[in-house]
PDB file of N, CA and C in Angstrom:
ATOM      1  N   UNK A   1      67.990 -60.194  62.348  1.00  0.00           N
ATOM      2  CA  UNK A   1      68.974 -60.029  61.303  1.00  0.00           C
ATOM      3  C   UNK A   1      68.659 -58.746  60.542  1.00  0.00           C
ATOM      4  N   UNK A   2      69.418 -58.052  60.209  1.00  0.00           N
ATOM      5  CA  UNK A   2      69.562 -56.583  59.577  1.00  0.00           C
ATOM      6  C   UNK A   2      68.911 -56.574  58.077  1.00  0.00           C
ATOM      7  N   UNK A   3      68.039 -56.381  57.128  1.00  0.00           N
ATOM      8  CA  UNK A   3      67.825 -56.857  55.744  1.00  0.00           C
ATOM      9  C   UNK A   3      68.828 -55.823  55.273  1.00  0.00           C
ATOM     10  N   UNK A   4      69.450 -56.600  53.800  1.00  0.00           N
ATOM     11  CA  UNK A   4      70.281 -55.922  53.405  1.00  0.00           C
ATOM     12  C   UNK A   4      69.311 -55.115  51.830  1.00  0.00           C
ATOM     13  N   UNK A   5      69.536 -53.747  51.498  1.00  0.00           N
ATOM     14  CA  UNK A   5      68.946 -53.458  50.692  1.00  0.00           C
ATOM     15  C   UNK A   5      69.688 -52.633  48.781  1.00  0.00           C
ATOM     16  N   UNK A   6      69.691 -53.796  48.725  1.00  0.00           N
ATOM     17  CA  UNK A   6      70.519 -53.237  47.151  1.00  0.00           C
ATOM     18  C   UNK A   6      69.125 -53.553  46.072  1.00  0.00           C
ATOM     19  N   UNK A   7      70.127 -53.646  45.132  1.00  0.00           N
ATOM     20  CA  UNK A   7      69.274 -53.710  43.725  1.00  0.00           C
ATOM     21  C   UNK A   7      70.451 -54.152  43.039  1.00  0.00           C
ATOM     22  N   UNK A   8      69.873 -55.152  41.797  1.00  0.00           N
ATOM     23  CA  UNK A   8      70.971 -56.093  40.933  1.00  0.00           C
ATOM     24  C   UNK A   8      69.704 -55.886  39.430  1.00  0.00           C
ATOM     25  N   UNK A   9      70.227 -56.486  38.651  1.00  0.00           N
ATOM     26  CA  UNK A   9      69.344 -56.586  36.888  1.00  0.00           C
ATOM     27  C   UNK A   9      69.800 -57.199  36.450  1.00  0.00           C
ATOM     28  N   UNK A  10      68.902 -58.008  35.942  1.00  0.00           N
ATOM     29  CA  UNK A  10      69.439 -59.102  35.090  1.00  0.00           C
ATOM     30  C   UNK A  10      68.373 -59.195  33.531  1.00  0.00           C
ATOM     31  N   UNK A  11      69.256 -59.852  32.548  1.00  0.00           N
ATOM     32  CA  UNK A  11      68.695 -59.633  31.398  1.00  0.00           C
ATOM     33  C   UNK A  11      67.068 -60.688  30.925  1.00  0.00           C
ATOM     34  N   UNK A  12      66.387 -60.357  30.407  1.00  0.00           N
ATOM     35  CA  UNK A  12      65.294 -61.069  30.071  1.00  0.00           C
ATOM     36  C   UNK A  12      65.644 -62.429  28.849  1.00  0.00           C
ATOM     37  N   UNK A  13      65.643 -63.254  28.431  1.00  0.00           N
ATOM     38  CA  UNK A  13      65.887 -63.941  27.264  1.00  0.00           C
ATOM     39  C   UNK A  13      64.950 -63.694  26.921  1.00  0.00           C
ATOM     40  N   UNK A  14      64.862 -64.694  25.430  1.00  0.00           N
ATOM     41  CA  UNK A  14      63.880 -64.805  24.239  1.00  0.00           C
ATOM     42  C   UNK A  14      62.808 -65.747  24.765  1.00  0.00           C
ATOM     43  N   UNK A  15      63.290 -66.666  25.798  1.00  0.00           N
ATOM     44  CA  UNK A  15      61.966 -67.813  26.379  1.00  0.00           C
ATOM     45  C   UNK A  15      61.697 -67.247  27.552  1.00  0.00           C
ATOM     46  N   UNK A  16      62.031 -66.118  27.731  1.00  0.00           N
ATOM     47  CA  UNK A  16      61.266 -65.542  29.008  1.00  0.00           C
ATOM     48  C   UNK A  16      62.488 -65.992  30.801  1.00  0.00           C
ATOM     49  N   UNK A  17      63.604 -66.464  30.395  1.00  0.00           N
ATOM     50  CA  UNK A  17      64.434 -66.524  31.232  1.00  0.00           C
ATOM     51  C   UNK A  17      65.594 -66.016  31.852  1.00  0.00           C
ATOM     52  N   UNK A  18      65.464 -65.801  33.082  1.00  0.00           N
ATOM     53  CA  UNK A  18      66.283 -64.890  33.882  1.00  0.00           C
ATOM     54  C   UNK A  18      67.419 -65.652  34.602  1.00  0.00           C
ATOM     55  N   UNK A  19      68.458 -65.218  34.665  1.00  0.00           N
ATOM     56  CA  UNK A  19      69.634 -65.728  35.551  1.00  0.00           C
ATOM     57  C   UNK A  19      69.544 -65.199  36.496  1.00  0.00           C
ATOM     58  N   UNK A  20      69.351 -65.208  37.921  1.00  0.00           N
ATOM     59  CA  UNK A  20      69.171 -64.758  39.065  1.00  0.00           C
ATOM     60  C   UNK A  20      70.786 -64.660  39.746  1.00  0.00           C
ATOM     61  N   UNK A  21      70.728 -63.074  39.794  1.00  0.00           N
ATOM     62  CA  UNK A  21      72.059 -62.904  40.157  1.00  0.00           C
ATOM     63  C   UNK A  21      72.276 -64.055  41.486  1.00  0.00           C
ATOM     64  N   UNK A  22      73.795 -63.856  41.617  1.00  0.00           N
ATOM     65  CA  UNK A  22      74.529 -64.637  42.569  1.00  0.00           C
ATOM     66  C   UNK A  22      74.077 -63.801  43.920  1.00  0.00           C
ATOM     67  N   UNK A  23      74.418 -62.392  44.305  1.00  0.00           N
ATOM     68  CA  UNK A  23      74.119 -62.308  45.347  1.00  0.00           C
ATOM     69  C   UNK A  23      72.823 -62.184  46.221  1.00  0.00           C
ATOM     70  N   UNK A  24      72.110 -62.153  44.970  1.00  0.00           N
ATOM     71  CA  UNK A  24      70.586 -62.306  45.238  1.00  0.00           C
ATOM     72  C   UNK A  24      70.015 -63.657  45.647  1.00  0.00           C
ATOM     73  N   UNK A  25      70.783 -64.802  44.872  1.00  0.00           N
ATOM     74  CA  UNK A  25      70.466 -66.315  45.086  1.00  0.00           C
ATOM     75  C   UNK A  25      71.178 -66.577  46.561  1.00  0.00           C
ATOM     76  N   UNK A  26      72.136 -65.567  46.938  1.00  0.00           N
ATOM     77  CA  UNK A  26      72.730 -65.810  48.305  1.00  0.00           C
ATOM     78  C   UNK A  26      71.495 -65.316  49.625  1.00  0.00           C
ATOM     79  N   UNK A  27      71.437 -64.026  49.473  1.00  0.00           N
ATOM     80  CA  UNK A  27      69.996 -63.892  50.337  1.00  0.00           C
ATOM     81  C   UNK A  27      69.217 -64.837  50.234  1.00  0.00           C
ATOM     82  N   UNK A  28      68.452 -64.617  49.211  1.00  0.00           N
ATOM     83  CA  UNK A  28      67.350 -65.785  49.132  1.00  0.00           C
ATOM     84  C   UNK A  28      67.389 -67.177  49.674  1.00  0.00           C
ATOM     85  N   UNK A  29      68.885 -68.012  49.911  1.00  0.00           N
ATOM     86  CA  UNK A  29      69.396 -69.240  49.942  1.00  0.00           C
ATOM     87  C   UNK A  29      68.823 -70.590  49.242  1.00  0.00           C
ATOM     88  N   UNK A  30      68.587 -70.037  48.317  1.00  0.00           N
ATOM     89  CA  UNK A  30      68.581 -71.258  46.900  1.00  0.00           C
ATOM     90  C   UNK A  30      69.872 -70.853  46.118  1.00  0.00           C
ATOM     91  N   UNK A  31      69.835 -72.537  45.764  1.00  0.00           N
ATOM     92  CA  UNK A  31      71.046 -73.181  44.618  1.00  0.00           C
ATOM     93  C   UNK A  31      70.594 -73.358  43.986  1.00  0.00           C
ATOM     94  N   UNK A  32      71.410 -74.395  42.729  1.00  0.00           N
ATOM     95  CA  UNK A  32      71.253 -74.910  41.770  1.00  0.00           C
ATOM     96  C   UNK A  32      70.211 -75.793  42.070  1.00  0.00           C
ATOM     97  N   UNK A  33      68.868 -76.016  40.914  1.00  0.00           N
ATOM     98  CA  UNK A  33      67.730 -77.119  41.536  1.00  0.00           C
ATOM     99  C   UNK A  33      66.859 -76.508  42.644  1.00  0.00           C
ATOM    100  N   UNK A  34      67.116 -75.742  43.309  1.00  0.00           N
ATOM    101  CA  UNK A  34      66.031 -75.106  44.157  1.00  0.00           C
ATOM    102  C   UNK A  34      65.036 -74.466  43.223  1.00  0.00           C
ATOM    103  N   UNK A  35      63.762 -74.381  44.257  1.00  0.00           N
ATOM    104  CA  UNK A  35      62.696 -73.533  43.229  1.00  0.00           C
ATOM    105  C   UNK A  35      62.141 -72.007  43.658  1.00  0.00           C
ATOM    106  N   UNK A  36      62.200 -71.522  42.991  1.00  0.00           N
ATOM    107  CA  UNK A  36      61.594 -69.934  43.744  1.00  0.00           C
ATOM    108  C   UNK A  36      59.892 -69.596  43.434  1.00  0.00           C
ATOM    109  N   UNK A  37      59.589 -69.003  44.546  1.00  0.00           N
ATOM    110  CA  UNK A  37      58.294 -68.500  43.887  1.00  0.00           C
ATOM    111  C   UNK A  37      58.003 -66.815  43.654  1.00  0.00           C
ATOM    112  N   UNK A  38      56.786 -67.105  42.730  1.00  0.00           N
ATOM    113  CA  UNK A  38      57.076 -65.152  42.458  1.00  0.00           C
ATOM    114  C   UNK A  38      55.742 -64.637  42.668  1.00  0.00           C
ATOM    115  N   UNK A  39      55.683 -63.727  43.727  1.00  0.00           N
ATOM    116  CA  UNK A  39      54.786 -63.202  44.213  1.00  0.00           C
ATOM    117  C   UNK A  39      54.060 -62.195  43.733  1.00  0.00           C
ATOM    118  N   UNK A  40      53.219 -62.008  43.143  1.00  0.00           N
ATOM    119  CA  UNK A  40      53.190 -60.773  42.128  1.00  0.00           C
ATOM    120  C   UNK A  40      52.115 -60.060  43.132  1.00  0.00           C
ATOM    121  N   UNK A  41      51.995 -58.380  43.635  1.00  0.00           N
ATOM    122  CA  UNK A  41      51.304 -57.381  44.123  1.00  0.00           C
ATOM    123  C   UNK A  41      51.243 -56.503  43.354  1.00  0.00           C
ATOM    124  N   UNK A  42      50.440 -56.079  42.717  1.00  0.00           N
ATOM    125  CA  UNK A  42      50.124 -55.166  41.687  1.00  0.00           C
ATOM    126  C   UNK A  42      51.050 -55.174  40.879  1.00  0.00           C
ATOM    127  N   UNK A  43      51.739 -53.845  40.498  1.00  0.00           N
ATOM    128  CA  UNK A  43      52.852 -53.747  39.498  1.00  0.00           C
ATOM    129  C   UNK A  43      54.115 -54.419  40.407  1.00  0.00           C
ATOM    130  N   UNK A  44      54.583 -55.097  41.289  1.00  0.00           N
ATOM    131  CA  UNK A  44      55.946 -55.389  41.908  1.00  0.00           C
ATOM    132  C   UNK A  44      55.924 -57.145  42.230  1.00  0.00           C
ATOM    133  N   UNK A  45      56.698 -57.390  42.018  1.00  0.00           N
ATOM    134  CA  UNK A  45      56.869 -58.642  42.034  1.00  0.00           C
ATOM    135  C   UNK A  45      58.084 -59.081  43.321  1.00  0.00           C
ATOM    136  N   UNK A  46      57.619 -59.879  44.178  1.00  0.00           N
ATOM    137  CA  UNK A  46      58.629 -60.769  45.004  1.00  0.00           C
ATOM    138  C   UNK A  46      59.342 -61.842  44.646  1.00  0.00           C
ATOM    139  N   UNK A  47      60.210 -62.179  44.500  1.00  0.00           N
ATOM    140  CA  UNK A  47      60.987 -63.585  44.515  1.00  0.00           C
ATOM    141  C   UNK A  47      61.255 -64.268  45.729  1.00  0.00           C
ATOM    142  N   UNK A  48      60.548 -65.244  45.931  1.00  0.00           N
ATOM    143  CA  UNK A  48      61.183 -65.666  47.436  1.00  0.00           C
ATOM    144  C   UNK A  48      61.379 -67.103  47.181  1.00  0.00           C
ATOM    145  N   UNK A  49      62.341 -67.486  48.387  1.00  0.00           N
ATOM    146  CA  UNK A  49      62.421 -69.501  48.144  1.00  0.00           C
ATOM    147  C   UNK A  49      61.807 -69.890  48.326  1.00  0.00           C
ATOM    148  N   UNK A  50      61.076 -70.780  47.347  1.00  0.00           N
ATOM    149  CA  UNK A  50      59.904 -71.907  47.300  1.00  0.00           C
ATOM    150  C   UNK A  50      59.541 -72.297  48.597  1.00  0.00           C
ATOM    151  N   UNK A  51      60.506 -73.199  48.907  1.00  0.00           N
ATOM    152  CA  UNK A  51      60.476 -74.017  50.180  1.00  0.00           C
ATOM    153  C   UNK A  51      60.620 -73.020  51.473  1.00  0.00           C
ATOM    154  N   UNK A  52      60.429 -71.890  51.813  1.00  0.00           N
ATOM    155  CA  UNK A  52      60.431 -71.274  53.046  1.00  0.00           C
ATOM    156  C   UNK A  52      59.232 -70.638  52.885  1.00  0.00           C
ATOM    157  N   UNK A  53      58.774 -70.108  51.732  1.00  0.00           N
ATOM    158  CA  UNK A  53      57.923 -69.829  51.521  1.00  0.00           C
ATOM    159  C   UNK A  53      56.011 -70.625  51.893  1.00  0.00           C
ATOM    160  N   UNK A  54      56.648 -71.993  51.360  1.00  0.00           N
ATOM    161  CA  UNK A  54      55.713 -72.821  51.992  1.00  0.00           C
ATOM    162  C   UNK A  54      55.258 -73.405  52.794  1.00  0.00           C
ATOM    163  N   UNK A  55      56.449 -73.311  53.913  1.00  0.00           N
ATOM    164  CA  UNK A  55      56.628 -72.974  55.322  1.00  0.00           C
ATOM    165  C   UNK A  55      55.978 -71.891  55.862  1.00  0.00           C
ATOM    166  N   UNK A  56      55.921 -70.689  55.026  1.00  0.00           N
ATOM    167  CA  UNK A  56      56.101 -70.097  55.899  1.00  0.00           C
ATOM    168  C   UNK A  56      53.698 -69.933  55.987  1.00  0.00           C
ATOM    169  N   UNK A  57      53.706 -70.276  54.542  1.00  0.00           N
ATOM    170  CA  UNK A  57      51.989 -70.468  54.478  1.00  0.00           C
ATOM    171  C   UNK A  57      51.440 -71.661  55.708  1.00  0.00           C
ATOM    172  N   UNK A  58      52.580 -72.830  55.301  1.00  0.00           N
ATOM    173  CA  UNK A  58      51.684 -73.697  56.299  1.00  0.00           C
ATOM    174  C   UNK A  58      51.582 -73.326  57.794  1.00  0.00           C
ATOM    175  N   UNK A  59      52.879 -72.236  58.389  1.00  0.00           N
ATOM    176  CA  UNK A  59      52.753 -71.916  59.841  1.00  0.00           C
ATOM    177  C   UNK A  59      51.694 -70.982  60.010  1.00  0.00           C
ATOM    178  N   UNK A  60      51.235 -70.136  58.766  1.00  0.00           N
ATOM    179  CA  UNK A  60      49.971 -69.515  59.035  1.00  0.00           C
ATOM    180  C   UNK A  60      48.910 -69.953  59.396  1.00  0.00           C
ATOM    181  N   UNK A  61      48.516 -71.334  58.210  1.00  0.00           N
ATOM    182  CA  UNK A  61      47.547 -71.697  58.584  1.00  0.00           C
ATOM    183  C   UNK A  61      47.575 -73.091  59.582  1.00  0.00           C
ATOM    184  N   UNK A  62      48.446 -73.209  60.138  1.00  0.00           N
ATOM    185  CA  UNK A  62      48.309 -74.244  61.608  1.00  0.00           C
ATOM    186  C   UNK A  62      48.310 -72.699  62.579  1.00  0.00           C
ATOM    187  N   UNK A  63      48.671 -71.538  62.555  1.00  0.00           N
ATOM    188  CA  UNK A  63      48.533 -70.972  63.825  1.00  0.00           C
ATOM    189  C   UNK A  63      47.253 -70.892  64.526  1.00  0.00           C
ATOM    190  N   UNK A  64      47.425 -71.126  65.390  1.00  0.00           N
ATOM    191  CA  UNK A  64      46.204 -71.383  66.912  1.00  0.00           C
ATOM    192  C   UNK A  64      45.877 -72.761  67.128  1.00  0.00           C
ATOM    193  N   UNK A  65      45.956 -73.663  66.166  1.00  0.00           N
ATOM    194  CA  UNK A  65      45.207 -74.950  66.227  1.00  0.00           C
ATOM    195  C   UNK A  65      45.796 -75.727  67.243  1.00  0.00           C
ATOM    196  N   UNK A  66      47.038 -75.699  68.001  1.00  0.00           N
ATOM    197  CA  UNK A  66      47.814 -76.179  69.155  1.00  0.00           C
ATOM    198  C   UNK A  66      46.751 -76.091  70.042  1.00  0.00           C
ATOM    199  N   UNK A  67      46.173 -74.898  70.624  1.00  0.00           N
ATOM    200  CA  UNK A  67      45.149 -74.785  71.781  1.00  0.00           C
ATOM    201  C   UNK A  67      43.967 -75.484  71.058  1.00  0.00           C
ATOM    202  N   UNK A  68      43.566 -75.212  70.475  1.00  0.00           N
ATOM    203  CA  UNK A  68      42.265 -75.957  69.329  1.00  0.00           C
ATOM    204  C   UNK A  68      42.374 -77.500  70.012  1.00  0.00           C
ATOM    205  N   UNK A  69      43.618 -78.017  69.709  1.00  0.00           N
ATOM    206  CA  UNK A  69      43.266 -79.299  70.300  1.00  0.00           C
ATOM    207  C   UNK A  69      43.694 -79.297  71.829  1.00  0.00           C
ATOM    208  N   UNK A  70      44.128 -78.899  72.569  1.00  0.00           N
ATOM    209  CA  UNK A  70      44.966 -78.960  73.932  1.00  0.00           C
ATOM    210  C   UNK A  70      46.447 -78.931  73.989  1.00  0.00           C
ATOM    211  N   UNK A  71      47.338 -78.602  73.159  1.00  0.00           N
ATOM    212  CA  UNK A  71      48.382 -79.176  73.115  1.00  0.00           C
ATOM    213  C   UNK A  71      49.126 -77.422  73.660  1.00  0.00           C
ATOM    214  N   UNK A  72      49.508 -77.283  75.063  1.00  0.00           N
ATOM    215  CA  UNK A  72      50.054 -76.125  75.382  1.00  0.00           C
ATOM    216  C   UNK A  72      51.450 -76.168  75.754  1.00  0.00           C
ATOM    217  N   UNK A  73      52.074 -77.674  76.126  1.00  0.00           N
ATOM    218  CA  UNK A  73      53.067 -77.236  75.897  1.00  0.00           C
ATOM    219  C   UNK A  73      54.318 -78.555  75.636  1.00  0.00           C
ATOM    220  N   UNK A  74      55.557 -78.661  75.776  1.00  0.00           N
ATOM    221  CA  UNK A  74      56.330 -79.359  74.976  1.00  0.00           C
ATOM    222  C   UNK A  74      55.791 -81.064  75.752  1.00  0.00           C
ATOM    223  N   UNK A  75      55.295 -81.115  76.642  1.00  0.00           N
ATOM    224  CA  UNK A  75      55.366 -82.688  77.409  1.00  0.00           C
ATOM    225  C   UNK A  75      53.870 -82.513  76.873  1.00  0.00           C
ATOM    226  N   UNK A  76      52.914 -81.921  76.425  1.00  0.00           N
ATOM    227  CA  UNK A  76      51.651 -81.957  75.301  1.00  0.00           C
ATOM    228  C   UNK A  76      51.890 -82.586  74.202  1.00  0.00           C
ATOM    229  N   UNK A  77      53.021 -82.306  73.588  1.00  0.00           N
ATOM    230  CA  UNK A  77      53.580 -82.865  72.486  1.00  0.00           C
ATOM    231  C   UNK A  77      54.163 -83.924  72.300  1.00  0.00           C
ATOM    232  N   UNK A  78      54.781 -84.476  73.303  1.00  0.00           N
ATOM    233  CA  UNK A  78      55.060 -85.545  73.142  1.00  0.00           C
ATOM    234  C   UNK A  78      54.440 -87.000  73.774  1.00  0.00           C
ATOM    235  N   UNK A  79      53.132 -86.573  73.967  1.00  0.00           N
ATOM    236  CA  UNK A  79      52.565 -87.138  74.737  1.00  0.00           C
ATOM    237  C   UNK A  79      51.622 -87.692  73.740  1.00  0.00           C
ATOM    238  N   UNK A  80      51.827 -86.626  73.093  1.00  0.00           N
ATOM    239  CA  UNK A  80      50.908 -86.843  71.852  1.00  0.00           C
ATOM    240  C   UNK A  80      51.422 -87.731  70.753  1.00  0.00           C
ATOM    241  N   UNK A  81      52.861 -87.483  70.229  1.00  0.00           N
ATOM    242  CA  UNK A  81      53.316 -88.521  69.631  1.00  0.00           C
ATOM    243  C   UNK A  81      53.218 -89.794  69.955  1.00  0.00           C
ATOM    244  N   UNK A  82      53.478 -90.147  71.377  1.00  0.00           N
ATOM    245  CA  UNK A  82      53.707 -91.105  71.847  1.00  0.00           C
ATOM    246  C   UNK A  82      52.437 -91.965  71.271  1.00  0.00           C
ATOM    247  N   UNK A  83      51.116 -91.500  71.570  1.00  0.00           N
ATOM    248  CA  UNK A  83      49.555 -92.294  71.392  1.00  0.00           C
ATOM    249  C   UNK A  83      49.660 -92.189  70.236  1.00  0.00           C
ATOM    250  N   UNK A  84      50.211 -91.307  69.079  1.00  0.00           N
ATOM    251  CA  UNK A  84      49.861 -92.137  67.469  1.00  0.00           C
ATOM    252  C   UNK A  84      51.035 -92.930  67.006  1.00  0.00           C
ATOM    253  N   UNK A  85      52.079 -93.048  67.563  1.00  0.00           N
ATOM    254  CA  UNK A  85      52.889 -94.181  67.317  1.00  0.00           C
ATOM    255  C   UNK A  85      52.492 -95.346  68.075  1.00  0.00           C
ATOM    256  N   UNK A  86      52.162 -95.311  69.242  1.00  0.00           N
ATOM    257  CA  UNK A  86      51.340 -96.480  69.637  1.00  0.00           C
ATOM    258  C   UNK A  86      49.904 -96.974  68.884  1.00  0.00           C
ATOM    259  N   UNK A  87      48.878 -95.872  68.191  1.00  0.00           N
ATOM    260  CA  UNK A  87      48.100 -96.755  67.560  1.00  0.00           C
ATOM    261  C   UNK A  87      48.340 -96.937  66.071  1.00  0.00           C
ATOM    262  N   UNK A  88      49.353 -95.941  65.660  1.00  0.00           N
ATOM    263  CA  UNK A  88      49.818 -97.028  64.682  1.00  0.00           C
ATOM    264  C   UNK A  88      50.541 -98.543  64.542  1.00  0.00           C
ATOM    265  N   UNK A  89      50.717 -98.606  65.493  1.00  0.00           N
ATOM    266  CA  UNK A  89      51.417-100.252  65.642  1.00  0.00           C
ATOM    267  C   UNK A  89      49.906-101.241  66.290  1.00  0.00           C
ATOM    268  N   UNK A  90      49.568-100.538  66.249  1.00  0.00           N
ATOM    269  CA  UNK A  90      48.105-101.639  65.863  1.00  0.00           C
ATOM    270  C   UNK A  90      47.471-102.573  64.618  1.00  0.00           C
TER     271      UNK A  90
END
């Protein structure tokens, strides 16, 4: 997908709150009730969606652990489900 690159501003309040433009909340894909997180690197700050965001940490830290245990490929996986739904019904 192409990133699109603008710039938007929005005003600061008195409690420290920002309205996050509309077309910015459209990239990002949070709504109303979604949560964002803010990434701060020196002087620049990221906004990104909470929830992809934490995705996107946990795929970091599971990467490699598939071979770690044996699991190389999709009939690995379900082979695998299969034995902890079976010993959970123990």
């Amino acid at each position: 997908m192409a990133q699109r690159l603008f710039a938007d501003s929005a005003k600061v309040m008195s409690k420290g709150q920002v309205t996050i433009p509309k077309d910015v909340r459209k990239v990002l894909g949070v709504e109303s009730g979604d949560k964002v997180t803010f990434i701060v690197e020196g002087d620049t700050v990221r906004v990104v969606n909470a929830a992809a965001y934490a995705m996107q940490l946990l795929q970091q830290q599971l990467e490699g652990q598939a071979q770690v245990v044996g699991i190389a490929s999709e009939e690995d996986v379900a082979s695998l489900i299969s034995t902890m739904r079976s010993e959970s019904q123990l």
